[in-house]
N, C-alpha and C. Protein backbone atom coordinates (compact mmCIF):
# COMPACT_ATOMS: atom_id res chain seq x y z
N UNK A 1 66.26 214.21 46.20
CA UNK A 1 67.28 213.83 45.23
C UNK A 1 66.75 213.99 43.80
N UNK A 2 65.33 213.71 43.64
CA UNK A 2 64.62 213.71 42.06
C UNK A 2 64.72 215.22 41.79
N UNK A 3 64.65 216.21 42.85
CA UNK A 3 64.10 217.52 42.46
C UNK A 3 65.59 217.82 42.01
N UNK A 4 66.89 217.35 42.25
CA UNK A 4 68.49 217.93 42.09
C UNK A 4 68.37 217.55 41.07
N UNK A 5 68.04 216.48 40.88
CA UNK A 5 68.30 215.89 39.15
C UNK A 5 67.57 216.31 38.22
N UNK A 6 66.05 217.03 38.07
CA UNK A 6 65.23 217.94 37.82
C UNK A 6 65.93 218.83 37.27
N UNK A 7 66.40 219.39 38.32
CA UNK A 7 67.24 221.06 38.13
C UNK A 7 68.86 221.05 37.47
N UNK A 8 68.93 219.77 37.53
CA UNK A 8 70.61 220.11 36.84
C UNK A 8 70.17 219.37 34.87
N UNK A 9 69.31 218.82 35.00
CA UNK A 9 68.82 218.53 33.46
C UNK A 9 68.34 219.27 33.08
N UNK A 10 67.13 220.49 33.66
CA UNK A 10 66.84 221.25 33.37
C UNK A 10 67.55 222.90 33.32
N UNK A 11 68.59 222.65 33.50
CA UNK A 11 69.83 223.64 33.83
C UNK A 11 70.73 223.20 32.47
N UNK A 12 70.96 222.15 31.94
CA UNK A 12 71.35 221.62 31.01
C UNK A 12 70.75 222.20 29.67
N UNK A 13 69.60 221.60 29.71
CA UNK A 13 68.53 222.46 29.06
C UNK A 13 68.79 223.47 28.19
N UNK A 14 68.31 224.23 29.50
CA UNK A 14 68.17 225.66 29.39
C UNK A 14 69.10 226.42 28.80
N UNK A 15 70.25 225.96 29.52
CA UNK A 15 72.29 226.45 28.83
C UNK A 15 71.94 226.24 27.29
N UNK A 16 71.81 224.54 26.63
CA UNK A 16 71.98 224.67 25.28
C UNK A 16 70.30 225.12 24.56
N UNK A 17 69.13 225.27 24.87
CA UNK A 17 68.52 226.46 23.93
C UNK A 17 68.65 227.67 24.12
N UNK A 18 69.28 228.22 25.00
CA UNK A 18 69.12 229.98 25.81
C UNK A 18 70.46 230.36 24.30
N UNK A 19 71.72 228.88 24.30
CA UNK A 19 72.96 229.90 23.66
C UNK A 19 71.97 229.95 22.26
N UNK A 20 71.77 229.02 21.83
CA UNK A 20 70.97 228.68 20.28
C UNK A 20 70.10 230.14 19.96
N UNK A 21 68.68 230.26 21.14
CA UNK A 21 68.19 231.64 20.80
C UNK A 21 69.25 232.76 21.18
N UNK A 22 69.93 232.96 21.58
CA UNK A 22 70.85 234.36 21.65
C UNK A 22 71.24 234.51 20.32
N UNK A 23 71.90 233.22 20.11
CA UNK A 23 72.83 233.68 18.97
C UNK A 23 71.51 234.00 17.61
N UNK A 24 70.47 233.33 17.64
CA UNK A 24 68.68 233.97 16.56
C UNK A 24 69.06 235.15 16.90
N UNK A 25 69.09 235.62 18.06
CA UNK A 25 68.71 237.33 18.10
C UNK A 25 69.50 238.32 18.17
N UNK A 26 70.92 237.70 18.05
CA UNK A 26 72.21 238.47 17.46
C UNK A 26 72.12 238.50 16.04
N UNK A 27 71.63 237.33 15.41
CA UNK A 27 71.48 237.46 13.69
C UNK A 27 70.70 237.79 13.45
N UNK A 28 69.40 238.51 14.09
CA UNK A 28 68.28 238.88 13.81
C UNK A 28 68.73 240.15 14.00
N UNK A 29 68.85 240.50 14.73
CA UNK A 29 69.37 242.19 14.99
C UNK A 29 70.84 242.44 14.12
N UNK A 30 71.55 242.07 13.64
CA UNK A 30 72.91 242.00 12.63
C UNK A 30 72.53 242.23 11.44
N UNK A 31 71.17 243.05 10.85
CA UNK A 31 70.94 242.95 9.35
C UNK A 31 72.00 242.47 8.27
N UNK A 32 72.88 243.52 8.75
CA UNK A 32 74.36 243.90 7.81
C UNK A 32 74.89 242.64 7.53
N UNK A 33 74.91 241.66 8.79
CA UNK A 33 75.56 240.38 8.45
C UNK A 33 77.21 240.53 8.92
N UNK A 34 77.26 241.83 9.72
CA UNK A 34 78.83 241.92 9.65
C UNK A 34 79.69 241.94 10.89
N UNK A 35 78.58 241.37 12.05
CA UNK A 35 79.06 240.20 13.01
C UNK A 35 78.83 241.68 14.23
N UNK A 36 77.87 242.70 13.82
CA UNK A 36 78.30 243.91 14.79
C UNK A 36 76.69 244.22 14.73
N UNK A 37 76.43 245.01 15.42
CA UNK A 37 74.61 245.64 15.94
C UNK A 37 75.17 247.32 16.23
N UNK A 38 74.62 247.55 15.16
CA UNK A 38 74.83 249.58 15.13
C UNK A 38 73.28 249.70 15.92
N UNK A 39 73.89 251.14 15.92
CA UNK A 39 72.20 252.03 15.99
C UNK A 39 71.25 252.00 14.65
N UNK A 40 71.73 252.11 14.03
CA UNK A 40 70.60 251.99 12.53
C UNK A 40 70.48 250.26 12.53
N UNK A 41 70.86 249.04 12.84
CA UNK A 41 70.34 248.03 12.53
C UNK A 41 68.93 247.96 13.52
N UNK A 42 69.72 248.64 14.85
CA UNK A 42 68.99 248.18 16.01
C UNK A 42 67.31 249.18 15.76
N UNK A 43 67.86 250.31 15.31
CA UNK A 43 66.41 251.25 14.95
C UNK A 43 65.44 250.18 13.49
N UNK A 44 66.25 249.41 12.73
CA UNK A 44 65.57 249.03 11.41
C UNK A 44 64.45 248.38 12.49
N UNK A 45 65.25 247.55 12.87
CA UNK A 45 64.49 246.03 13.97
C UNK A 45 63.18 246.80 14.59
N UNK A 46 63.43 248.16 15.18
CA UNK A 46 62.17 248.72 16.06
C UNK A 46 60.85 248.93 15.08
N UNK A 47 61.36 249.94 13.79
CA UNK A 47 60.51 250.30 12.35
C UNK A 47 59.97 249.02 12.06
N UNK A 48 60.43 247.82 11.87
CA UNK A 48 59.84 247.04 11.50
C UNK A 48 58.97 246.44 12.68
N UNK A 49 58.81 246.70 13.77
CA UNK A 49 58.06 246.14 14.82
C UNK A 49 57.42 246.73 14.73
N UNK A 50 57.09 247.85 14.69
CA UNK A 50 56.41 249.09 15.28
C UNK A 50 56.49 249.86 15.67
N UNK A 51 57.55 249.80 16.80
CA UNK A 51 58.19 250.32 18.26
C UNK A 51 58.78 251.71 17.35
N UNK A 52 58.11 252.67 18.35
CA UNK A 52 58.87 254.13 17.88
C UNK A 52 59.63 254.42 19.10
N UNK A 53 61.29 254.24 18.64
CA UNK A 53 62.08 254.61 19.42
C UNK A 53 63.33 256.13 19.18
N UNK A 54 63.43 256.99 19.96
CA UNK A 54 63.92 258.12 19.77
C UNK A 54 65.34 257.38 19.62
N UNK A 55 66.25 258.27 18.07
CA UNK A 55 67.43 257.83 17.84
C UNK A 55 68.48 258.11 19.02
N UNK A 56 68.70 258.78 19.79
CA UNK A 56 69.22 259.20 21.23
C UNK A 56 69.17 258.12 22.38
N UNK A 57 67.73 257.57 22.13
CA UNK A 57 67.49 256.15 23.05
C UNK A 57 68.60 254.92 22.26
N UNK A 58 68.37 254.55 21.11
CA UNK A 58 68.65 253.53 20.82
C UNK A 58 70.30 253.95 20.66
N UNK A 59 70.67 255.02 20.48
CA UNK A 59 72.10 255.09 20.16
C UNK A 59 72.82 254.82 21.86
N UNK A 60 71.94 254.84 22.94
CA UNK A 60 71.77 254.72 23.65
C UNK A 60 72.15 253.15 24.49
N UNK A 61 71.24 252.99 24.00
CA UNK A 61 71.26 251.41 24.16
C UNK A 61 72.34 250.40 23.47
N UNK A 62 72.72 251.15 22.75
CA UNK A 62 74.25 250.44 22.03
C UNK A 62 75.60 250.74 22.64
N UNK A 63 75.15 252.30 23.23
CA UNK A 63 76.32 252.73 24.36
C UNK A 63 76.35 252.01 25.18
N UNK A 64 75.41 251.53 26.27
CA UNK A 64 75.13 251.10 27.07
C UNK A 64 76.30 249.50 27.26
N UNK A 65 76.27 249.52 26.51
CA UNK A 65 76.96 247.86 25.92
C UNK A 65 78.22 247.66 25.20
N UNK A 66 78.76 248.13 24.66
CA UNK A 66 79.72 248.58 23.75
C UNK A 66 80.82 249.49 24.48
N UNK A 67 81.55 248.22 25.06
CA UNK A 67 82.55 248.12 25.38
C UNK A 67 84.18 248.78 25.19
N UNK A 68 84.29 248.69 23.88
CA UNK A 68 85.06 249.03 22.85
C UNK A 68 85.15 250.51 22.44
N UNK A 69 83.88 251.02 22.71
CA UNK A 69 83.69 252.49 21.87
C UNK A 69 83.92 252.71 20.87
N UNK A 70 83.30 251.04 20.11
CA UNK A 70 82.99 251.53 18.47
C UNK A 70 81.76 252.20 17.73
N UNK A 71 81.01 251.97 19.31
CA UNK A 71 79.15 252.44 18.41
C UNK A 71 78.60 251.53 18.25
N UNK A 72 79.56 249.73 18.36
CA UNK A 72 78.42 248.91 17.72
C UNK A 72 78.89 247.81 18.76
N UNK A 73 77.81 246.85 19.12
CA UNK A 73 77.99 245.56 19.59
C UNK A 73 78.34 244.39 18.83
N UNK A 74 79.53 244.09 19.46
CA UNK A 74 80.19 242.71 18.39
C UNK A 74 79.48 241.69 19.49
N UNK A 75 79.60 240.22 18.97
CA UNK A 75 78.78 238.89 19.48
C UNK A 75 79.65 238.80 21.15
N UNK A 76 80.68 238.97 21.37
CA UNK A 76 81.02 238.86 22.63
C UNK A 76 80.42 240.24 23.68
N UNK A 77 80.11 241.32 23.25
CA UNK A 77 79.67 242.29 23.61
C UNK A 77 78.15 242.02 24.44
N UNK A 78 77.66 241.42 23.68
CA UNK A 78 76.11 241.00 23.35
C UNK A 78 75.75 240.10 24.42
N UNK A 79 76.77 238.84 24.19
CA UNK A 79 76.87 237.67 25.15
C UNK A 79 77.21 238.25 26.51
N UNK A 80 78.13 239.23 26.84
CA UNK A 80 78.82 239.51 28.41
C UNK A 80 77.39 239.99 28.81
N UNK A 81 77.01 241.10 27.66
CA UNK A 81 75.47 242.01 28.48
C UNK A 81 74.35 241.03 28.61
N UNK A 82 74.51 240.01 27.92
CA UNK A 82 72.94 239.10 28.16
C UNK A 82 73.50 238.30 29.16
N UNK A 83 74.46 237.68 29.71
CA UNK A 83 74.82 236.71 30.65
C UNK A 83 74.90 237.91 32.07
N UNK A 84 74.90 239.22 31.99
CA UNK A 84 75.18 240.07 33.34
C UNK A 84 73.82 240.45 33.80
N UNK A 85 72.98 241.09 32.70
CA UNK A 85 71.64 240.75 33.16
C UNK A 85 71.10 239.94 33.83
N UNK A 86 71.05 238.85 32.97
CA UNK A 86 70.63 237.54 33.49
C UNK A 86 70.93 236.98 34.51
N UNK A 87 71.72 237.49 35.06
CA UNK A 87 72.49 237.15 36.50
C UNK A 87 72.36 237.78 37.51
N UNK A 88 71.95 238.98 37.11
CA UNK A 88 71.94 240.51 37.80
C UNK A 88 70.58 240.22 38.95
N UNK A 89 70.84 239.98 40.24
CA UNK A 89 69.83 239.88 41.42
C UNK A 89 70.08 241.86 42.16
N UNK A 90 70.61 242.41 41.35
CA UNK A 90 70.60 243.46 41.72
C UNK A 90 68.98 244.54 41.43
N UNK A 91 68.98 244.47 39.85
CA UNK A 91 68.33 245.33 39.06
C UNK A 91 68.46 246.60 39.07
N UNK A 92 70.02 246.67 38.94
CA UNK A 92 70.72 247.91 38.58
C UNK A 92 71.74 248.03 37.13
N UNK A 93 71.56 246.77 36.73
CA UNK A 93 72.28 246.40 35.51
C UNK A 93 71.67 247.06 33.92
N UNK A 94 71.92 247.95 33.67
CA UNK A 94 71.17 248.11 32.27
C UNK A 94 70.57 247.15 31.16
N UNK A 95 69.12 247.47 31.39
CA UNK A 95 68.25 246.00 30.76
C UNK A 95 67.66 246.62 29.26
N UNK A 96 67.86 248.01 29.22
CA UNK A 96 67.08 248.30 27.37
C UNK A 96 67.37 246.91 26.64
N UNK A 97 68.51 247.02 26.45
CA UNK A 97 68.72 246.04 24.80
C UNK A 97 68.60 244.35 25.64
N UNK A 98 68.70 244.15 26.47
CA UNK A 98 68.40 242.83 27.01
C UNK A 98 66.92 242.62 27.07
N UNK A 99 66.15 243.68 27.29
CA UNK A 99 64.65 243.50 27.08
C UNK A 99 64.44 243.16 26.12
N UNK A 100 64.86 244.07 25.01
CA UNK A 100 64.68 243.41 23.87
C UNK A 100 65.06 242.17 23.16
N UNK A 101 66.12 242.09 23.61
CA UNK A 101 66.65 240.59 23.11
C UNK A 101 65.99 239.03 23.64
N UNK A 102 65.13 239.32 25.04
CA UNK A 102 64.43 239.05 25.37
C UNK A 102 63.11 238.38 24.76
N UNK A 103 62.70 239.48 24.24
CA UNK A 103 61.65 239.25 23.20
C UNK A 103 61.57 238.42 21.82
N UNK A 104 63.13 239.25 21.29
CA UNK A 104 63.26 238.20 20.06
C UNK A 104 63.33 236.87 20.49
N UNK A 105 63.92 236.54 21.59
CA UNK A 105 64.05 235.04 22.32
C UNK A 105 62.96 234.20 22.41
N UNK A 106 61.93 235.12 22.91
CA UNK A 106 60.64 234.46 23.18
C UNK A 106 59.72 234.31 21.85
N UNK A 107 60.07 235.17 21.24
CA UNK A 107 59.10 234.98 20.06
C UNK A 107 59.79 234.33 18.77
N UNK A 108 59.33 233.29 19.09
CA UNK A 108 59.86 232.08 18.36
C UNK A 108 59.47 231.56 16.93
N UNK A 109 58.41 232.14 16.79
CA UNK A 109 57.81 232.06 15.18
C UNK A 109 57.88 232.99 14.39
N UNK A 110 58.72 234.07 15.18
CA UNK A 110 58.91 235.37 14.38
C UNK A 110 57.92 235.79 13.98
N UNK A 111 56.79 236.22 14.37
CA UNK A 111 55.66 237.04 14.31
C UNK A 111 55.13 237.78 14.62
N UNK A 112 56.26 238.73 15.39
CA UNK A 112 56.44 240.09 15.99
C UNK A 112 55.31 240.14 17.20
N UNK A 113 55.16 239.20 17.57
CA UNK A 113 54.29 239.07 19.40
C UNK A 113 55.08 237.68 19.90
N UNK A 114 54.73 238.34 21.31
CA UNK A 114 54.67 236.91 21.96
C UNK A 114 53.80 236.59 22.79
N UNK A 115 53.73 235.15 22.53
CA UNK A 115 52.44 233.95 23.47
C UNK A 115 52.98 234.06 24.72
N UNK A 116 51.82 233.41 25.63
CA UNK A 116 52.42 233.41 26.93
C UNK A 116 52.90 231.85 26.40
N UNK A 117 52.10 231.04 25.53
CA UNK A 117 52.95 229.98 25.43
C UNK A 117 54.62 229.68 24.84
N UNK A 118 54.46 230.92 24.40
CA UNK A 118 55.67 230.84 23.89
C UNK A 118 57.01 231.37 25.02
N UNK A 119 56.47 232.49 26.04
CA UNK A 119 56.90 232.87 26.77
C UNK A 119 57.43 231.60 28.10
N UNK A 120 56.44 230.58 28.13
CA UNK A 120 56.46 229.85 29.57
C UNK A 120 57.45 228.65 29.59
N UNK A 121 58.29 228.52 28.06
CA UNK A 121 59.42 227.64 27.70
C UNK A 121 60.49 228.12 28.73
N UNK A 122 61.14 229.60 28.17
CA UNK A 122 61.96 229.93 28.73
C UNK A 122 61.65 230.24 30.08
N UNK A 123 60.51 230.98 30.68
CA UNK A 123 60.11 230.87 32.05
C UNK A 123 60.45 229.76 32.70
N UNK A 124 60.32 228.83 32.24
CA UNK A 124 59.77 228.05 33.08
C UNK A 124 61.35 227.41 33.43
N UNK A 125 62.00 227.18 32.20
CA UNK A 125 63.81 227.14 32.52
C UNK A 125 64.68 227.46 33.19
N UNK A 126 64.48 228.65 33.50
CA UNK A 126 64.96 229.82 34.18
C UNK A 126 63.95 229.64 35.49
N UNK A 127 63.18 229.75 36.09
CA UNK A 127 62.92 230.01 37.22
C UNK A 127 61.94 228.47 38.01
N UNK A 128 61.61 227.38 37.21
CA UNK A 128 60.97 226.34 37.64
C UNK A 128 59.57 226.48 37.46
N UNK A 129 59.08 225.54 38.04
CA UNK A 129 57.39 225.54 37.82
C UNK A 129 57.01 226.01 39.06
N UNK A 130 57.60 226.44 40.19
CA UNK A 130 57.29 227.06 41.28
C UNK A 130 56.76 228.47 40.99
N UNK A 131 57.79 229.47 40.40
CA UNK A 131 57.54 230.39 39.92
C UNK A 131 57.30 230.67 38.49
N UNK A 132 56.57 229.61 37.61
CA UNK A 132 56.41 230.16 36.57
C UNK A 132 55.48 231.28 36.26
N UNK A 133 53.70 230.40 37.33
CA UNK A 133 52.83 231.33 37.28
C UNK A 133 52.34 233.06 36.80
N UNK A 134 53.60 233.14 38.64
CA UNK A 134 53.78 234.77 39.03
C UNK A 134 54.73 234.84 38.17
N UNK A 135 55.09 234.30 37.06
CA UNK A 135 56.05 235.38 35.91
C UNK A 135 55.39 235.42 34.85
N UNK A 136 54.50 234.58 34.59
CA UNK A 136 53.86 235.05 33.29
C UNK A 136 52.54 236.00 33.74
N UNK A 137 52.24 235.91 34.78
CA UNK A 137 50.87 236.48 35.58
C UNK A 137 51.38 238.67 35.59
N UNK A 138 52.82 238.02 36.13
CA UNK A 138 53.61 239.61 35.99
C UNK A 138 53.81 240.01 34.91
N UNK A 139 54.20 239.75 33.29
CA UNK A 139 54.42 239.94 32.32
C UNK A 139 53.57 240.29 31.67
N UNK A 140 52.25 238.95 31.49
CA UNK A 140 51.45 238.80 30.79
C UNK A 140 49.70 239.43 31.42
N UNK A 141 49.77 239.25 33.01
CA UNK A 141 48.59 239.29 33.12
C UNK A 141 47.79 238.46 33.50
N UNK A 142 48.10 236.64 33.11
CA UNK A 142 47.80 235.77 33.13
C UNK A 142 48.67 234.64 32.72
N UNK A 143 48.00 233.56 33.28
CA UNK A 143 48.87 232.68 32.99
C UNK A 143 48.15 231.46 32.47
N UNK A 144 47.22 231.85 31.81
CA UNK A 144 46.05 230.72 31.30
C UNK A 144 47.03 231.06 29.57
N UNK A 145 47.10 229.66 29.29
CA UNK A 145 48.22 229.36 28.05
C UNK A 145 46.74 229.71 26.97
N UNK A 146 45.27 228.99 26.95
CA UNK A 146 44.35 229.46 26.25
C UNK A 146 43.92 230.72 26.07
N UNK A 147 44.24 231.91 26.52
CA UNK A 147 44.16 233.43 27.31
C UNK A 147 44.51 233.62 25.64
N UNK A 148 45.19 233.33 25.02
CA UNK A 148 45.19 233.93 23.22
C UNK A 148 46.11 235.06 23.70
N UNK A 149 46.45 235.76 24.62
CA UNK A 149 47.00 236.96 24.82
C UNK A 149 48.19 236.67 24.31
N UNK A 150 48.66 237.55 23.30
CA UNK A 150 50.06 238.07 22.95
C UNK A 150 50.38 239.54 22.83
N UNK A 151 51.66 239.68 23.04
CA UNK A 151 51.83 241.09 23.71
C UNK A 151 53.36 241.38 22.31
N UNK A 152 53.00 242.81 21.74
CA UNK A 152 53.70 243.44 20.81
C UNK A 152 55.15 243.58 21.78
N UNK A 153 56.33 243.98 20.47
CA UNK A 153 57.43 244.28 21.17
C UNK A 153 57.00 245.70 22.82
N UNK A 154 56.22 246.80 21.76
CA UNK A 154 56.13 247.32 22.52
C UNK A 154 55.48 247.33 23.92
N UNK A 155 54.22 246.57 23.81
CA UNK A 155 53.64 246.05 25.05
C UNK A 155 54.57 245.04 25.88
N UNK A 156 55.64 244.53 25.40
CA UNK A 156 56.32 243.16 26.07
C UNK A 156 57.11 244.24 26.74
N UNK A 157 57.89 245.41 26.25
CA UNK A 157 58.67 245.86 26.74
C UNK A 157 58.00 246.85 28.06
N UNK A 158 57.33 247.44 27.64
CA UNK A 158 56.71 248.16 28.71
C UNK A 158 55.91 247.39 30.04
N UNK A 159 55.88 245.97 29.89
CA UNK A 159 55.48 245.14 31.04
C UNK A 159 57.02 244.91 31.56
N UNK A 160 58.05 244.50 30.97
CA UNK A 160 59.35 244.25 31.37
C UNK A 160 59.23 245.45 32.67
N UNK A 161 59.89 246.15 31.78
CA UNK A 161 60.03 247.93 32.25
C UNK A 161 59.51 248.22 33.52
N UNK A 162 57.85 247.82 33.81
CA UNK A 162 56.87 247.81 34.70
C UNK A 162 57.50 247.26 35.82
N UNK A 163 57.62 245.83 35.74
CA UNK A 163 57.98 244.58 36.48
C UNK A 163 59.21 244.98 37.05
N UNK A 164 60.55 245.82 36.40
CA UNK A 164 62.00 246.04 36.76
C UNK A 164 61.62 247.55 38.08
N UNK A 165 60.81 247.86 37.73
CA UNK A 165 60.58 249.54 38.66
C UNK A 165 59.83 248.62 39.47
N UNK A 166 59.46 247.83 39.66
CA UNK A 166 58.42 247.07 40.79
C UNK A 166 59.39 246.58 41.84
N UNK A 167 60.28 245.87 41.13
CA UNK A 167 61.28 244.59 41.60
C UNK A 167 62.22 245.82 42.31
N UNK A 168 62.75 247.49 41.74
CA UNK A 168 63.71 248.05 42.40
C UNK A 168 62.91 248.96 43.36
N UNK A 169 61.70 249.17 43.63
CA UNK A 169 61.33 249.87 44.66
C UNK A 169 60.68 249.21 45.70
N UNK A 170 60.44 247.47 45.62
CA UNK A 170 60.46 246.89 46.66
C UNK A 170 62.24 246.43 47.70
N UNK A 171 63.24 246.91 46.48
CA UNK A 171 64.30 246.54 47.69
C UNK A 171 64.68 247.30 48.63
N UNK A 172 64.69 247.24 49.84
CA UNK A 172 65.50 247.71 51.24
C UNK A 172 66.24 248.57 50.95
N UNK A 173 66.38 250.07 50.75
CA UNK A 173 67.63 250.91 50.63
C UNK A 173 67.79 251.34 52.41
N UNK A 174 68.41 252.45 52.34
CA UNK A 174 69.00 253.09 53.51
C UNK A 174 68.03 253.76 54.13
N UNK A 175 66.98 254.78 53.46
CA UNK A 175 65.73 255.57 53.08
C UNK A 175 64.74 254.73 54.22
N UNK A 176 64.66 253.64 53.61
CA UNK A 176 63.16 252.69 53.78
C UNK A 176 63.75 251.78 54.63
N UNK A 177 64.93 251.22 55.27
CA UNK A 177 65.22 250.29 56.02
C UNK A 177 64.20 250.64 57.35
N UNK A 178 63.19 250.04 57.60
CA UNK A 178 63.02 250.22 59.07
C UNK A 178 63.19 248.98 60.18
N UNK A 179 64.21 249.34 61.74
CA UNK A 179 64.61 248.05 62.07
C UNK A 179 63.28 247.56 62.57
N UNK A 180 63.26 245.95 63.27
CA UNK A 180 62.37 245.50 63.91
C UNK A 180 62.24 246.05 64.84
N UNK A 181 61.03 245.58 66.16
CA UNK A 181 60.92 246.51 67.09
C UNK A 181 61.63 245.75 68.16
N UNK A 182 62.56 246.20 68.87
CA UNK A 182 63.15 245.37 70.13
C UNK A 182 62.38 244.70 70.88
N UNK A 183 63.13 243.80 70.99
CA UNK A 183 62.29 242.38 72.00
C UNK A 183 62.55 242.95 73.00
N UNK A 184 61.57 242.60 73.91
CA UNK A 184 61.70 242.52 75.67
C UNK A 184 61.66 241.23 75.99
N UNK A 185 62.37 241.18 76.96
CA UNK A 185 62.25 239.92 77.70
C UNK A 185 61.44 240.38 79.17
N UNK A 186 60.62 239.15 79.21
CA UNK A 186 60.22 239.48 80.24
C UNK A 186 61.21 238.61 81.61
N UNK A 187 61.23 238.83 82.70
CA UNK A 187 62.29 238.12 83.74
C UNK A 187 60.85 237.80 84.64
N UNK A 188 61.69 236.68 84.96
CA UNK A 188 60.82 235.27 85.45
C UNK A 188 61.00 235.68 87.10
């Protein structure tokens, strides 16, 4: 009964900081201020990270999402693709711009990396202390919070990336299904 009540406070939680950082990393990515995420805001955001991304990718990644076929993501746009992800037990859902948004999420002091400490808030929200370990261990490498390790947009993304091709070539297709081997019974 303690562990239900655990999980629905911590489900509570999680709901009101997850909307709080979305909406940071809709106004973080919105330079313009004009309630929409183009390809040139979304490329400024990469230039200023570091991240060299081909304009084809990122115009890309706005397609991907953009609903409307204006070119740009308005705040409900943003919200449907971060709540389908996030939901997505498939990992067939298009994750570019959710990776990234990801990141801005986690990196909470705005200092263009992220901690695993900073990382193991939302981990740990999202999936419990059962699995926090093996998610920062998968991400990060480790899961020692003293480890100093912080990982650039681009390194965060390319562990994402890693972790999503891991997660879709361990599932069961048609290819790789192999059945069990038939039981015998033996007769008495």
């Amino acid at each position: 009964m303690a562990e239900k009540k655990d999980a629905a406070a911590r489900e509570r939680f999680a709901k009101k900081n997850e909307a709080e950082d979305l909406r940071r990393a809709f106004d973080k990515l919105d330079s313009k201020g004009d309630g929409k995420i183009d390809a040139e805001e979304l490329n400024k955001y990469f230039m200023q990270m570091g991240y060299k991304a081909k304009k084809l990718d990122v115009e890309d990644m706005i397609w991907e999402v953009d609903e409307d076929c204006d070119k740009c993501v308005s705040w409900p746009e943003f919200q449907a693709m971060y709540h389908r992800c996030r939901n997505d037990k498939t990992g067939y859902e298009p994750r570019r711009l959710f990776n990234v948004v990801e990141f801005i999420m986690n990196d909470k002091d705005d200092s263009g990396t992220v901690s695993v400490e900073e990382a193991m808030q939302i981990l740990y929200l999202r999936y419990g202390k059962v699995h926090l370990d093996s998610q920062l261990e998968e991400i990060f490498g480790t899961s020692d919070t003293n480890s100093g390790k912080d990982l650039t947009l681009s390194e965060f993304l390319h562990s994402l990336n890693m972790s999503q091709v891991k997660q879709l070539r361990s599932k069961v297709t048609a290819k790789t299904y192999k059945a069990p081997p038939p039981v015998i019974k033996k007769r008495k």
